[in-house]
N, C-alpha and C. Protein backbone atom coordinates (compact mmCIF):
# COMPACT_ATOMS: atom_id res chain seq x y z
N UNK A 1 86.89 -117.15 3.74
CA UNK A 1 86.88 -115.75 4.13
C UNK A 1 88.10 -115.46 5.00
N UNK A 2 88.83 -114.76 4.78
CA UNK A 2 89.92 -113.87 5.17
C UNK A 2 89.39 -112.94 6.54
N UNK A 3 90.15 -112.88 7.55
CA UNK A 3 89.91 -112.30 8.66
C UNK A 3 90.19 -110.99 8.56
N UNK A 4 91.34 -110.68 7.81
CA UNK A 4 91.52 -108.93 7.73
C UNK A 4 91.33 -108.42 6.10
N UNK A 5 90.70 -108.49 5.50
CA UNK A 5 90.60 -108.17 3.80
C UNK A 5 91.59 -106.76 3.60
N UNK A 6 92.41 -106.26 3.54
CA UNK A 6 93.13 -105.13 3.16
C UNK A 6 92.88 -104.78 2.42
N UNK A 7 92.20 -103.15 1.88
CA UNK A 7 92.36 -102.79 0.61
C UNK A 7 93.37 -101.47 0.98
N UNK A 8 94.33 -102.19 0.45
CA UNK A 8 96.03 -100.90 0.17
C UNK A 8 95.87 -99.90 -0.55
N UNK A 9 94.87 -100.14 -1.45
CA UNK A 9 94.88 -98.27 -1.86
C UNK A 9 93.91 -97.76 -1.07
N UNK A 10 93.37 -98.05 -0.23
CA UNK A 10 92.58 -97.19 0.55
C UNK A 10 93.02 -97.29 1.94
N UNK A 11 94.25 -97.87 1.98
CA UNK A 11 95.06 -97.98 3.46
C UNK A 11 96.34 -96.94 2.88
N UNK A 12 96.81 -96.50 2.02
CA UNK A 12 97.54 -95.61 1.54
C UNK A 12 97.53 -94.33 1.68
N UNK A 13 95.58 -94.37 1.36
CA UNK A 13 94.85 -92.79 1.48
C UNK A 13 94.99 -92.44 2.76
N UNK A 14 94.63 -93.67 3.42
CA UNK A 14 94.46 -93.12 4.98
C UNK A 14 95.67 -92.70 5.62
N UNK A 15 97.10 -93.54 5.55
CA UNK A 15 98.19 -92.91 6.29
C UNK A 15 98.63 -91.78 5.37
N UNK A 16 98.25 -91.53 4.06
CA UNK A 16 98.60 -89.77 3.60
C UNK A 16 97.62 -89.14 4.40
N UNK A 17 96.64 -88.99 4.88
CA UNK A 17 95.73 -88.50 5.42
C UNK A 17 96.67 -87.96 6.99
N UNK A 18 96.75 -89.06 7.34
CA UNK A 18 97.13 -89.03 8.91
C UNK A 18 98.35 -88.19 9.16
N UNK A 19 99.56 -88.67 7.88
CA UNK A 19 100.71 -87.85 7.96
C UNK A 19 100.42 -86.71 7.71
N UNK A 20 99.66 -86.48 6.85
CA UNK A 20 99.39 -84.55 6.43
C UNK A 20 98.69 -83.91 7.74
N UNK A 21 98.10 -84.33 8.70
CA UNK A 21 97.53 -84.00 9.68
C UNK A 21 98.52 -83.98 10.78
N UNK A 22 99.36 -84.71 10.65
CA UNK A 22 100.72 -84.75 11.58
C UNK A 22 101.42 -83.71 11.12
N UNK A 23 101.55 -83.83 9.98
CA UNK A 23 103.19 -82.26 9.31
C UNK A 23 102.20 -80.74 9.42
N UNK A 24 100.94 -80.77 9.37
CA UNK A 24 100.53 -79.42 9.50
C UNK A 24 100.09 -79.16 10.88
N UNK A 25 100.63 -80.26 11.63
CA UNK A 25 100.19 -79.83 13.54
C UNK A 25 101.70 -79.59 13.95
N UNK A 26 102.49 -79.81 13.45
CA UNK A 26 104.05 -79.52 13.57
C UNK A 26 104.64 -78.30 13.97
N UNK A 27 104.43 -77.11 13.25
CA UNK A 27 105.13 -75.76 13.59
C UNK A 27 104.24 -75.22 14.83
N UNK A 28 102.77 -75.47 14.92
CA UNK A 28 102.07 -74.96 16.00
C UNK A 28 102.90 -75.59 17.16
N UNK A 29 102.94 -77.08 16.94
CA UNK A 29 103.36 -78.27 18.08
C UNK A 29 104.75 -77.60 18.90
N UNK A 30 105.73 -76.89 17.99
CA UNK A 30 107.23 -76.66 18.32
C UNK A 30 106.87 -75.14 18.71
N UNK A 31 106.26 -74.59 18.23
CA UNK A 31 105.47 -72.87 18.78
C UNK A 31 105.46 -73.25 20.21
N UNK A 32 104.47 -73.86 20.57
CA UNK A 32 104.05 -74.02 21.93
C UNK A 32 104.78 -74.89 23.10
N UNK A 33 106.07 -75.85 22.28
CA UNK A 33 107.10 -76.24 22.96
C UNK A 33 107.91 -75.47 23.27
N UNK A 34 108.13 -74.69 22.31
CA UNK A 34 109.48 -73.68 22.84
C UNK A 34 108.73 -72.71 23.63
N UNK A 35 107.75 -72.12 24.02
CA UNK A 35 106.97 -71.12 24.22
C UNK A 35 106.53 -71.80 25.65
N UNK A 36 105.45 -72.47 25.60
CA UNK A 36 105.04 -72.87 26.86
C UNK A 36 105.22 -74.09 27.83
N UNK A 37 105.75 -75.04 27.00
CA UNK A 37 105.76 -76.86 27.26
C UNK A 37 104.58 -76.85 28.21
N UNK A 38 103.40 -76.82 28.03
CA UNK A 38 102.23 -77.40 28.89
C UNK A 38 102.09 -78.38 27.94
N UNK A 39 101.57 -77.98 26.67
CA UNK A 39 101.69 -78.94 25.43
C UNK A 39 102.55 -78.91 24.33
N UNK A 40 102.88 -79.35 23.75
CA UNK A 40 103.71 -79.27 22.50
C UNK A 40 103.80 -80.38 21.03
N UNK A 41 105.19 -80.60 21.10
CA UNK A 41 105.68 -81.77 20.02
C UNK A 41 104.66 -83.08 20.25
N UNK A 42 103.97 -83.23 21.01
CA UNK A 42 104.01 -84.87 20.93
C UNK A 42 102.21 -84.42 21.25
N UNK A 43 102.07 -84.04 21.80
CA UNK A 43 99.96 -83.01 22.10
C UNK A 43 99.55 -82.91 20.90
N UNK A 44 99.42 -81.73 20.33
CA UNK A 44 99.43 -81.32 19.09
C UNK A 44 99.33 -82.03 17.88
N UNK A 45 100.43 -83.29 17.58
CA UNK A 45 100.03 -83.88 15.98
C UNK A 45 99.22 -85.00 16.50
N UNK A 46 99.53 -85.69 18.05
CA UNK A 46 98.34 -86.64 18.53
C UNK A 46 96.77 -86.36 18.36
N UNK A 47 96.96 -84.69 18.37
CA UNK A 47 95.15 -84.47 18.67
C UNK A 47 95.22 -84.62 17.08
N UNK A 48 95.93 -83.84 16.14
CA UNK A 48 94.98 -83.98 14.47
C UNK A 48 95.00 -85.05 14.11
N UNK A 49 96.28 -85.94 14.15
CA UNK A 49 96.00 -87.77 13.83
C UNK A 49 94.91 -88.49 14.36
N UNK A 50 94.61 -87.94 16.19
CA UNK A 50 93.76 -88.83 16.45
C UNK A 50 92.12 -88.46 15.74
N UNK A 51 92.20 -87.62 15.89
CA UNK A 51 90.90 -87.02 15.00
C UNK A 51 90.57 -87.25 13.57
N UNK A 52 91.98 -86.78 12.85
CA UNK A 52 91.43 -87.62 11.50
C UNK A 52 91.37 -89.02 11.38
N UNK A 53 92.15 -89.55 12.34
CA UNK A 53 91.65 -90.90 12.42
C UNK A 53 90.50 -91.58 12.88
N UNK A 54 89.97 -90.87 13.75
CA UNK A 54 88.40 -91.24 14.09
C UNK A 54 87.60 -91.00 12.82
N UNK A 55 87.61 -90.05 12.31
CA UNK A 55 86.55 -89.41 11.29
C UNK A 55 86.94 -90.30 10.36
N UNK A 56 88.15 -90.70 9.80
CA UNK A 56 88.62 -91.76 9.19
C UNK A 56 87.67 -93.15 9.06
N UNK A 57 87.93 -93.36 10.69
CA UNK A 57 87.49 -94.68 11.15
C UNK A 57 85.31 -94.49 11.18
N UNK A 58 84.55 -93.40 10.99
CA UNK A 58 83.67 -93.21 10.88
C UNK A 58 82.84 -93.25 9.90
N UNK A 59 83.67 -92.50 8.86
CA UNK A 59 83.78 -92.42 7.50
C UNK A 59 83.36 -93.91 6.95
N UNK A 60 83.90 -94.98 7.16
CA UNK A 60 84.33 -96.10 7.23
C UNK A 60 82.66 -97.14 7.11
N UNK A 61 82.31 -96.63 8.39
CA UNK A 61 80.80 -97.37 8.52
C UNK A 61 79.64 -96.68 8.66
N UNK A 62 79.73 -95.65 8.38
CA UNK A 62 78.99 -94.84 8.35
C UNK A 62 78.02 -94.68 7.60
N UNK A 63 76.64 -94.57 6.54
CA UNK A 63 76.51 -94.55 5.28
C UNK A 63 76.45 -93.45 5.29
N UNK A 64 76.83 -92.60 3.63
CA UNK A 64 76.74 -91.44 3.59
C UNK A 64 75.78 -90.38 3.35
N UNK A 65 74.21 -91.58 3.65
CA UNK A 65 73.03 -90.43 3.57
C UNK A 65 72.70 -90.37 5.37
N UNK A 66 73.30 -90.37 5.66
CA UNK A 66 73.22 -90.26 7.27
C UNK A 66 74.36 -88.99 8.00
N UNK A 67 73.78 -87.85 7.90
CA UNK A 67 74.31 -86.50 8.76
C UNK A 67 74.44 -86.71 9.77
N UNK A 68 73.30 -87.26 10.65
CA UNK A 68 73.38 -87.14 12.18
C UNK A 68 73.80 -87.78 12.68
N UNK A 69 74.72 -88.80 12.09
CA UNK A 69 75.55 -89.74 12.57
C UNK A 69 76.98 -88.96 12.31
N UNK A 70 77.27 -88.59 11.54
CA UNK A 70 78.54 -88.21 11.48
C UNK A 70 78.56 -86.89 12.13
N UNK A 71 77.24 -86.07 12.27
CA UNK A 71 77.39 -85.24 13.36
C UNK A 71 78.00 -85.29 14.87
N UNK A 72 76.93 -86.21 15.27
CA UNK A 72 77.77 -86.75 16.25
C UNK A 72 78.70 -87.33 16.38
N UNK A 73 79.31 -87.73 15.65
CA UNK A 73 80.95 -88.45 15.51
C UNK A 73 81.69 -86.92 16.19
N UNK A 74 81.53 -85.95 15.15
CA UNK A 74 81.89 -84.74 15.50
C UNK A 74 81.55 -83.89 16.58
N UNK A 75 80.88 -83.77 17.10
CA UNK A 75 80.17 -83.73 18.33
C UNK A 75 81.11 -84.26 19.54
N UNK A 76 81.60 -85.16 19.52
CA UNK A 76 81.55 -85.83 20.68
C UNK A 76 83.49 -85.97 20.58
N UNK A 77 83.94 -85.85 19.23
CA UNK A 77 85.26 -85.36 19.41
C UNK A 77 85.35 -83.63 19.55
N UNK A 78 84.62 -83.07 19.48
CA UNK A 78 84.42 -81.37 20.25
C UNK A 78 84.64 -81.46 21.52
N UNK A 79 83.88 -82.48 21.82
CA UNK A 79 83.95 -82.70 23.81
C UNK A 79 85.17 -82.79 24.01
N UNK A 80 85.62 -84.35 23.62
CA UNK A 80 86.86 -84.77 23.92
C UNK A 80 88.01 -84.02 24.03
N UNK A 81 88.03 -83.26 22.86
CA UNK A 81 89.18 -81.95 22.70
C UNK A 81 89.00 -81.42 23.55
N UNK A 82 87.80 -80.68 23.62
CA UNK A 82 87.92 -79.79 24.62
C UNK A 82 88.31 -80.30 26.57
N UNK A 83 88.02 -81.63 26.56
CA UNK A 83 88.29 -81.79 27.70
C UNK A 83 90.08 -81.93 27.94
N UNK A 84 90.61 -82.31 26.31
CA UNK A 84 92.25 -81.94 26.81
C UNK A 84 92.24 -80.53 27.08
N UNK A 85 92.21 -79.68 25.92
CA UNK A 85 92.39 -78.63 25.89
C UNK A 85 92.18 -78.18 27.23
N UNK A 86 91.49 -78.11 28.11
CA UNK A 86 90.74 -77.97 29.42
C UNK A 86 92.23 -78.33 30.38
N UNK A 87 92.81 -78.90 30.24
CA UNK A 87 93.95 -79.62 30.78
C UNK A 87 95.25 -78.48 31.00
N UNK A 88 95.07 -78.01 29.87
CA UNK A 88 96.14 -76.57 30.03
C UNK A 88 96.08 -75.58 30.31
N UNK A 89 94.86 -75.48 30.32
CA UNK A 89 94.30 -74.53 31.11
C UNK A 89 94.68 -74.40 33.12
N UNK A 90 95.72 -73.53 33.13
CA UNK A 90 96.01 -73.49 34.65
C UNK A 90 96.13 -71.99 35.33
N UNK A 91 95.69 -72.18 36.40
CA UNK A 91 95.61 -70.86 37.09
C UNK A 91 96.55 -70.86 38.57
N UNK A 92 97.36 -69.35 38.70
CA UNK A 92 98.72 -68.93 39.03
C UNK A 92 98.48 -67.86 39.79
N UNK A 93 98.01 -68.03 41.16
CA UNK A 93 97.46 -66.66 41.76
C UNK A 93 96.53 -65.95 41.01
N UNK A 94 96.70 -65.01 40.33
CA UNK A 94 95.62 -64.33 39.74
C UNK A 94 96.07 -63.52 38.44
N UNK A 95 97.01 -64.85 37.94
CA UNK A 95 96.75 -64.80 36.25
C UNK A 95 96.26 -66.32 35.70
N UNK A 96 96.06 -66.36 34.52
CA UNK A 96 95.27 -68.07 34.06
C UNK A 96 96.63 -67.60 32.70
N UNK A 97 97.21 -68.95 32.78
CA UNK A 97 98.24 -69.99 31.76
C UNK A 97 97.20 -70.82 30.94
N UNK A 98 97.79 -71.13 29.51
CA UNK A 98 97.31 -72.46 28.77
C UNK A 98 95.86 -71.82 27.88
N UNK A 99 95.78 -70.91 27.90
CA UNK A 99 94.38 -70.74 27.19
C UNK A 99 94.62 -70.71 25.78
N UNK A 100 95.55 -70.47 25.16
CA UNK A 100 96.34 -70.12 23.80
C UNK A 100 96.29 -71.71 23.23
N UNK A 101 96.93 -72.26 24.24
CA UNK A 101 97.55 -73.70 23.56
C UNK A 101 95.95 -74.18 23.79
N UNK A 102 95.58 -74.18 24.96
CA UNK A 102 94.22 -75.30 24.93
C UNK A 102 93.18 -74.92 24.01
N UNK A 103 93.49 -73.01 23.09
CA UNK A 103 92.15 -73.05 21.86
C UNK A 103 92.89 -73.65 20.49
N UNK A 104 94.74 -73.75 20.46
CA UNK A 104 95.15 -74.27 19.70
C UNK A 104 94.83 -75.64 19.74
N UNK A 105 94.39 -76.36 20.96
CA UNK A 105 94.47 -77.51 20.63
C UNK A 105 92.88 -78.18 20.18
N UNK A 106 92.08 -77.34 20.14
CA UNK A 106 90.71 -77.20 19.91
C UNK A 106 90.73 -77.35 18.37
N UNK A 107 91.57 -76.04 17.65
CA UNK A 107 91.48 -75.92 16.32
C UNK A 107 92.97 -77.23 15.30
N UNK A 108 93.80 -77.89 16.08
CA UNK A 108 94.50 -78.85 16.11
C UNK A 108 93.19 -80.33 15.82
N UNK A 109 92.25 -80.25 16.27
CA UNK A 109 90.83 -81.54 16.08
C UNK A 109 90.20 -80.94 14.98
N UNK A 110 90.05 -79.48 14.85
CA UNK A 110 89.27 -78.89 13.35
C UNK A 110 90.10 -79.21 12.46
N UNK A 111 91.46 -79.49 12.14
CA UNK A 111 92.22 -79.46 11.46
C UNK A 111 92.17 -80.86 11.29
N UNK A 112 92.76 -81.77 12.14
CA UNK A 112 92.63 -83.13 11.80
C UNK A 112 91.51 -83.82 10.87
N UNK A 113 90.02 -83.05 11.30
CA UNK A 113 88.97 -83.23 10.52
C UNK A 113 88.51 -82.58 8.99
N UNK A 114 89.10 -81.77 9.30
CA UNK A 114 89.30 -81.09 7.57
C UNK A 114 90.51 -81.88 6.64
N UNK A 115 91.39 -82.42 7.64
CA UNK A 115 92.28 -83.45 6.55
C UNK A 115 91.72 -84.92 6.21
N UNK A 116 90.64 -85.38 7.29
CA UNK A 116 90.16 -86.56 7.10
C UNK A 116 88.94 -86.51 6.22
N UNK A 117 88.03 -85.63 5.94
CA UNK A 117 87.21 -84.90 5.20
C UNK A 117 87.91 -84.67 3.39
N UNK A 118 89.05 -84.27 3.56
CA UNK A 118 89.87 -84.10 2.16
C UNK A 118 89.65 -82.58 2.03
N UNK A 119 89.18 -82.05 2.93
CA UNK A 119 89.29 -80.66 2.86
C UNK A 119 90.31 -79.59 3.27
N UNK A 120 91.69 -79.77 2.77
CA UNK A 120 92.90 -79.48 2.36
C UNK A 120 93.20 -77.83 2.94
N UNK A 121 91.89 -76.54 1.98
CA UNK A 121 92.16 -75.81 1.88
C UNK A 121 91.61 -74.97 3.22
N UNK A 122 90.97 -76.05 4.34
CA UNK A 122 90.47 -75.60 5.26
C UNK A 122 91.76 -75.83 6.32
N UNK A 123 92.45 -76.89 6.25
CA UNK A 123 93.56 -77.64 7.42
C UNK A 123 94.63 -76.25 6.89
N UNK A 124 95.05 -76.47 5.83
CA UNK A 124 96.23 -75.09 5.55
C UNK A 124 95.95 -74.11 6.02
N UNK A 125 94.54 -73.73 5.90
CA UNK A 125 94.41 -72.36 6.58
C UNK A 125 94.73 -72.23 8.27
N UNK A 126 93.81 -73.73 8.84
CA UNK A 126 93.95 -73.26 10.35
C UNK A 126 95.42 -73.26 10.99
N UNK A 127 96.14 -74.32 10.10
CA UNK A 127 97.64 -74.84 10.39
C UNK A 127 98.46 -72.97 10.37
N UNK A 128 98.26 -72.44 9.23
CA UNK A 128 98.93 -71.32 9.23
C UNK A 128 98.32 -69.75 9.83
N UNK A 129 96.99 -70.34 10.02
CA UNK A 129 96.08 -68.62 11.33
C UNK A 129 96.60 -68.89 12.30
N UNK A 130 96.39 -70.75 13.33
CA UNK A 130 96.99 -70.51 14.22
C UNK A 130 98.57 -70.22 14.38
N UNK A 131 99.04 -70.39 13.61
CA UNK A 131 100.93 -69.99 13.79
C UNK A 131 101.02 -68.38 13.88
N UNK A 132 100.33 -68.09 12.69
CA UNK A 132 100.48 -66.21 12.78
C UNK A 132 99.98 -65.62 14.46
N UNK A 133 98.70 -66.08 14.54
CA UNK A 133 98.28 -65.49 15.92
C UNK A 133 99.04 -66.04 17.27
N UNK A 134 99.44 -66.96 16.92
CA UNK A 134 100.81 -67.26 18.38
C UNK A 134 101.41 -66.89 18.29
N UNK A 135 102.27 -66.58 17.11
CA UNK A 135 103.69 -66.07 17.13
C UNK A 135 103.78 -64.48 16.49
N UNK A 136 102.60 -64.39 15.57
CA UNK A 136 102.77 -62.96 15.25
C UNK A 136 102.22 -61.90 16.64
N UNK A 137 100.95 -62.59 17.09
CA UNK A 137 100.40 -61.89 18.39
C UNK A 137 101.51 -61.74 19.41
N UNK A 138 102.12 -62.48 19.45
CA UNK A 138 103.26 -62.77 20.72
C UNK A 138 103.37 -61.41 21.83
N UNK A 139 104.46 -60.55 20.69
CA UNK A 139 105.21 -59.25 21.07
C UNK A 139 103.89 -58.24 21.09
N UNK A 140 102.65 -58.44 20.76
CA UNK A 140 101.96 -57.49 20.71
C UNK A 140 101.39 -57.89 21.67
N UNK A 141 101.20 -59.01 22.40
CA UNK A 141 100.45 -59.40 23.68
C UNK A 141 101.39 -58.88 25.09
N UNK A 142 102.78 -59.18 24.97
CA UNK A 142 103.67 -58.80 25.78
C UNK A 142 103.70 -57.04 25.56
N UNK A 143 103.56 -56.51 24.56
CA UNK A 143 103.04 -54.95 25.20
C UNK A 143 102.45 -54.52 25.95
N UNK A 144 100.72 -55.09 25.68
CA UNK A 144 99.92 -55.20 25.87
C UNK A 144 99.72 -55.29 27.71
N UNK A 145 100.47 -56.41 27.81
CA UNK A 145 100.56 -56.83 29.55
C UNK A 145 101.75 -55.96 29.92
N UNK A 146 102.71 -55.56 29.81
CA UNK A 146 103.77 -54.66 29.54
C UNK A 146 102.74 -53.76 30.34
N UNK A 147 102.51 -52.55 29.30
CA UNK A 147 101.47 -51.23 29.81
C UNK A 147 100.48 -51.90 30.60
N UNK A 148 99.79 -52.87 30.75
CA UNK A 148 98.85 -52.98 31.92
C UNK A 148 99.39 -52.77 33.25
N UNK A 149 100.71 -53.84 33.44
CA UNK A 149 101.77 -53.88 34.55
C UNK A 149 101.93 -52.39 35.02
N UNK A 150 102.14 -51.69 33.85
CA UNK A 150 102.46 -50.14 34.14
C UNK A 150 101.85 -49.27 34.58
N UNK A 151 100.25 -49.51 33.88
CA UNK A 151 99.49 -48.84 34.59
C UNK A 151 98.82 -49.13 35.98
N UNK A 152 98.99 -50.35 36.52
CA UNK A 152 98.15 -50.37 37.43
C UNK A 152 99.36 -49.82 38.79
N UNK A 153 100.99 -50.40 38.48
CA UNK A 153 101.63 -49.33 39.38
C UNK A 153 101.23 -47.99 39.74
N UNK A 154 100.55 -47.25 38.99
CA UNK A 154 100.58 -45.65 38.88
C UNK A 154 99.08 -45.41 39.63
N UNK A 155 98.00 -46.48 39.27
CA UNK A 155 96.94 -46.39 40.17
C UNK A 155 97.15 -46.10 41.84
């Protein structure tokens, strides 16, 4: 008996898995580098790799008439995320920073898990909602606080 048995086509699947979870955490990752650096380039494809890699690694021993096991797999990387995400979250006198990036980095673990899942058409979607709503919201958020600024002078 062999100590590590390799099966390469199913070690193949897994780093396409991991890389596709890395290239679709990418444009969010550089969004929020150029934008905020609380998190960015190196946050971002860590949380979907590490995630599809857990679910990966779950997947694995798991059997597959068993939900509540892989529930909680999921479950308990919800926490985890959220306790980074929680991390960027910072408060500045009496405005709060990081809430953008820390729900991006929430839906950055949904994503990882929809690529480790093989559910493709779910990771594309979140990879490209969250980009529109960071970057398309942007200038409409800076109005937004814009006229607040304005109005409360006039109060």
């Amino acid at each position: 008996m062999e100590l590590f048995d390799i099966d390469f086509i199913l070690w193949r699947d897994y780093v396409i898995k991991i890389v596709v979870a890395f290239l679709l955490a990418l444009p969010v990752a550089w969004d929020r580098e150029r934008h905020t650096r609380i998190m960015g380039l190196r946050t971002f494809p860590l949380v979907a790799m590490g995630t599809c890699a857990f679910i990966l690694v779950a997947e694995a021993f798991i059997p597959a008439d068993a939900p509540d096991a892989k529930a909680r797999i999921m479950q308990g990387l919800l926490g985890g995320i959220g306790f980074i995400g929680g991390g960027a979250i910072l408060k500045d006198k009496d405005r709060v920073l990081g809430t953008a990036s820390a729900a991006s980095i929430w839906i950055m673990g949904a994503l990882g898990a929809a690529v480790a899942y093989g559910n493709l058409e779910v990771a594309i979607t979140l990879a490209i909602a969250d980009l529109l709503v960071l970057a398309g919201l942007r200038q409409f958020k800076k109005r937004v606080d814009t006229n607040s600024e304005h109005n409360e002078e006039e109060t």
